[in-house]
C-alpha atoms as a PDB file:
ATOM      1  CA  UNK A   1     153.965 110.675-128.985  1.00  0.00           C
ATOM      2  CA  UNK A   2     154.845 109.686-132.303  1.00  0.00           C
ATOM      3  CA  UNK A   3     156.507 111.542-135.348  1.00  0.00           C
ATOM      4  CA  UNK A   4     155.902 108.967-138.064  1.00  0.00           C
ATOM      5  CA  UNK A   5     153.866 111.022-141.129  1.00  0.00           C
ATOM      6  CA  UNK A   6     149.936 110.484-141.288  1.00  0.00           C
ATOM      7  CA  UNK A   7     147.979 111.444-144.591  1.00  0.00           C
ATOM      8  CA  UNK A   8     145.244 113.145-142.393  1.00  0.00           C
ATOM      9  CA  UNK A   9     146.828 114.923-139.406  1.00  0.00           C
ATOM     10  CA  UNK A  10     149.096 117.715-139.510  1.00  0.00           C
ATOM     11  CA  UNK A  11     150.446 118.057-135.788  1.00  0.00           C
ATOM     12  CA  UNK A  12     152.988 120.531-136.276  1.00  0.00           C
ATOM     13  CA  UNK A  13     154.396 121.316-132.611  1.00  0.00           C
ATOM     14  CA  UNK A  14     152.674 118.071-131.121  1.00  0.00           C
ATOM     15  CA  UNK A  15     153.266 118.800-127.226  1.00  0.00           C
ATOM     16  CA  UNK A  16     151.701 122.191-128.037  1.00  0.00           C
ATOM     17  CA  UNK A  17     149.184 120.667-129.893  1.00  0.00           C
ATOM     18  CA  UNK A  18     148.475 118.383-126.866  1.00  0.00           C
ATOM     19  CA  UNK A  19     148.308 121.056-124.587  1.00  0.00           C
ATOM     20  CA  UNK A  20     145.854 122.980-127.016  1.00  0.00           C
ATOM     21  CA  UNK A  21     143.460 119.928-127.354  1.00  0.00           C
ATOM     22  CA  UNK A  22     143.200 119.819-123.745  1.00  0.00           C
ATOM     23  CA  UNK A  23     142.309 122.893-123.039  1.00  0.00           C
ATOM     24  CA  UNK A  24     139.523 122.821-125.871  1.00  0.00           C
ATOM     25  CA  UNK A  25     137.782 119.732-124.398  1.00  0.00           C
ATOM     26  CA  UNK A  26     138.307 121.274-121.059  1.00  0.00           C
ATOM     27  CA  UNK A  27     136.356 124.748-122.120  1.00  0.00           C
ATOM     28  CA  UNK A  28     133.593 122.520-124.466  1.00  0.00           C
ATOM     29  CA  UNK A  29     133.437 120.682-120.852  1.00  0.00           C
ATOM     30  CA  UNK A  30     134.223 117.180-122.149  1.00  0.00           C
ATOM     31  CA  UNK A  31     134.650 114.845-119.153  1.00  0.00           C
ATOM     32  CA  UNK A  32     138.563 114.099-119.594  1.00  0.00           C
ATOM     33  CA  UNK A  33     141.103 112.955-117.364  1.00  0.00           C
ATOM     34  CA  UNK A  34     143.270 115.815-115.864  1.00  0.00           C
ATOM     35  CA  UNK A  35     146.606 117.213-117.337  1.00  0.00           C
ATOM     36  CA  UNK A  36     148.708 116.790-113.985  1.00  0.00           C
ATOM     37  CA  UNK A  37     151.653 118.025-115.564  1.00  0.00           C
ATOM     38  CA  UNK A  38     153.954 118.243-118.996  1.00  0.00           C
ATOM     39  CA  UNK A  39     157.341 117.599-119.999  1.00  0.00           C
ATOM     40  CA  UNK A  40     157.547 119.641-123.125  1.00  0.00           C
ATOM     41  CA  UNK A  41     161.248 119.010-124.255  1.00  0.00           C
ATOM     42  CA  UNK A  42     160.651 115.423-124.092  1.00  0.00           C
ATOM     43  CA  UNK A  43     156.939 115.315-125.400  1.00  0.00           C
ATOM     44  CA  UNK A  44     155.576 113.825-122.547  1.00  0.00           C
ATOM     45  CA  UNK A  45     151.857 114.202-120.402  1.00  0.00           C
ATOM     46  CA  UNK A  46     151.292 113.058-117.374  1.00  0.00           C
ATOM     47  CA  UNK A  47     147.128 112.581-116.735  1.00  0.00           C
ATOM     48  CA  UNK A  48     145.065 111.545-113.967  1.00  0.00           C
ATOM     49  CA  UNK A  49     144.441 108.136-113.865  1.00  0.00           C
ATOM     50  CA  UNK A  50     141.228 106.954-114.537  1.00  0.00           C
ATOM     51  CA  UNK A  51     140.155 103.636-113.361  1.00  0.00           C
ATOM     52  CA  UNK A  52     137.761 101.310-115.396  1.00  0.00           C
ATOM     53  CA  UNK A  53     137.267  99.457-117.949  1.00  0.00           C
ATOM     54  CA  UNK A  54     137.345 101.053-121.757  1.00  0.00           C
ATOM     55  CA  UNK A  55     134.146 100.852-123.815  1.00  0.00           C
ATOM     56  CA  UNK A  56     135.377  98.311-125.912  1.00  0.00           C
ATOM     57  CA  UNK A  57     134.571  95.511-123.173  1.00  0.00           C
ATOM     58  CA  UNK A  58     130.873  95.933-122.682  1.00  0.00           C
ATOM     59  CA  UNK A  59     130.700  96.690-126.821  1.00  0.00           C
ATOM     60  CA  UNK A  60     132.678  93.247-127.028  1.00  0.00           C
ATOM     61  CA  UNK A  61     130.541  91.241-124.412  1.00  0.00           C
ATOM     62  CA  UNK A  62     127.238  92.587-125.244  1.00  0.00           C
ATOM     63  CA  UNK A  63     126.628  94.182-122.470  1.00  0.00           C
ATOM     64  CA  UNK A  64     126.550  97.613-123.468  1.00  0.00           C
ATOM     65  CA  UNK A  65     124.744 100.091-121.617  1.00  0.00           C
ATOM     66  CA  UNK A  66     121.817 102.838-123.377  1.00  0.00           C
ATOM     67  CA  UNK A  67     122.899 105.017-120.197  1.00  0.00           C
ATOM     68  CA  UNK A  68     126.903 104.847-122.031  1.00  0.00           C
ATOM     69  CA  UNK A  69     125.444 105.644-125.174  1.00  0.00           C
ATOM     70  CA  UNK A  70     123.723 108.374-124.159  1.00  0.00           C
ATOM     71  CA  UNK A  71     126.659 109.639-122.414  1.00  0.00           C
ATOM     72  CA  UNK A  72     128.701 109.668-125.707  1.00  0.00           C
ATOM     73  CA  UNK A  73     126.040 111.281-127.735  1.00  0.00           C
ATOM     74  CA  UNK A  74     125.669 114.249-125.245  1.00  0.00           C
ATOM     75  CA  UNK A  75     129.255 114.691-125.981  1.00  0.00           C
ATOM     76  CA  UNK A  76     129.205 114.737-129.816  1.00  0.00           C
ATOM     77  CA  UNK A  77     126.361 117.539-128.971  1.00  0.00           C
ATOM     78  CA  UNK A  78     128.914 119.619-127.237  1.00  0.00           C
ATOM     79  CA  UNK A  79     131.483 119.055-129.423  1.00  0.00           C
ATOM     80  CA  UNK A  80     129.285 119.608-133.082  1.00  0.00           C
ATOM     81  CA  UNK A  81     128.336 122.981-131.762  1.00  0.00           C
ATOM     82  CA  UNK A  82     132.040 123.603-131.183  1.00  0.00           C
ATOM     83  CA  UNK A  83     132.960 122.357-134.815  1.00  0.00           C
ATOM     84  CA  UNK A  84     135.190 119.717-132.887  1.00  0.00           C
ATOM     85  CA  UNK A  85     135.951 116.200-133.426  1.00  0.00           C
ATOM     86  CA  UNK A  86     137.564 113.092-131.307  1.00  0.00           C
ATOM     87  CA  UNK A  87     138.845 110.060-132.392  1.00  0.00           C
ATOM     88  CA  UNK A  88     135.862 107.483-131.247  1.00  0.00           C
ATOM     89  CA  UNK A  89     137.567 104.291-130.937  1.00  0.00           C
ATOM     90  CA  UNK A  90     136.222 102.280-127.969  1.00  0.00           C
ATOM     91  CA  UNK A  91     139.772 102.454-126.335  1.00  0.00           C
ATOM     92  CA  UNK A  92     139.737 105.726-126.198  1.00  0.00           C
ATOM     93  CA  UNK A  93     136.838 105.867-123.475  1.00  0.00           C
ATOM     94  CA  UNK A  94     136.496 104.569-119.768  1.00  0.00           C
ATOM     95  CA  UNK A  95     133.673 103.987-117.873  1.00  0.00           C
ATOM     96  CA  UNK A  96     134.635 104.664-113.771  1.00  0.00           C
ATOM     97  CA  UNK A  97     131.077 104.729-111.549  1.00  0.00           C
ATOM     98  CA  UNK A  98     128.757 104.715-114.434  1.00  0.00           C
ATOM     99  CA  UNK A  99     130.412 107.759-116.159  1.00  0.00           C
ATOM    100  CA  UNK A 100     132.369 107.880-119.624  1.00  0.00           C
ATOM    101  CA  UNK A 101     135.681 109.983-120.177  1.00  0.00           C
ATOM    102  CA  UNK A 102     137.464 110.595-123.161  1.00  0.00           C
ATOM    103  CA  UNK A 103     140.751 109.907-122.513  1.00  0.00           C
ATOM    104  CA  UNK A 104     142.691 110.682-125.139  1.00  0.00           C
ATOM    105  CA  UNK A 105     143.328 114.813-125.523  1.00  0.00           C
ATOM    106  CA  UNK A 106     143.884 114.751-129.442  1.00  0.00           C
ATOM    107  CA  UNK A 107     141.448 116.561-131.204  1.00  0.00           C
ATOM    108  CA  UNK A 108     140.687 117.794-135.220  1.00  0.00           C
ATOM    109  CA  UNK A 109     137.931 120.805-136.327  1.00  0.00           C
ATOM    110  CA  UNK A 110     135.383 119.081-138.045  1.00  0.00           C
ATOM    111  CA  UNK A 111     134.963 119.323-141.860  1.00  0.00           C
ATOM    112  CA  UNK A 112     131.659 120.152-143.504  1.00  0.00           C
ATOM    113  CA  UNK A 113     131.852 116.957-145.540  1.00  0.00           C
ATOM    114  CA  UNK A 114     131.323 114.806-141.632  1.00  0.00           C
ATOM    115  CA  UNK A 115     128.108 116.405-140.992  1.00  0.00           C
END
């Protein structure tokens, strides 16, 4: 985890807000790796490891998939009805047997003005 200042995030207690995120996509049921454990004084997580490749290589080689696509938009269905929003960056998704996960926990409510 970082501390250096961002024009659009407002963290406050980071580890909590970690912790918080997590448990959001877990209750939205957003297939995410799991938090194993947490070392809150030193602002660390420890998650499940999950193996695969991150979207970005089949985006980069062309060989994207409509079934990983698909995936990712039945996730932004959950997560619009919960007025929630991820960070989408291809790195922040792995494909393991044919499914996608969201790996990264951090979170932000959506605003009117993205819908």
């Amino acid at each position: 985890m970082h501390h250096k200042p961002c024009g659009y995030y407002k963290f406050g207690n980071k580890i909590q807000a970690e912790i918080n995120d997590y448990n959001r996509l877990k209750k939205i049921d957003i297939r995410i790796p799991e938090m194993i454990d947490m070392d809150v004084e030193n602002e660390r997580v420890l998650k499940e490891y999950i193996e695969g490749n991150t979207i970005f290589e089949p985006i980069k080689s062309d060989c994207m998939k409509n079934e990983y696509v698909e995936q990712v938009k039945a996730m932004c269905d959950l997560l619009y009805l919960a007025n929630t929003n991820i960070d989408y960056f291809p790195t922040n998704f792995v494909v393991q047997n044919e499914l996608i996960y969201y790996i990264d926990f951090e979170i932000r409510l959506s605003q009117s003005h993205w819908l």
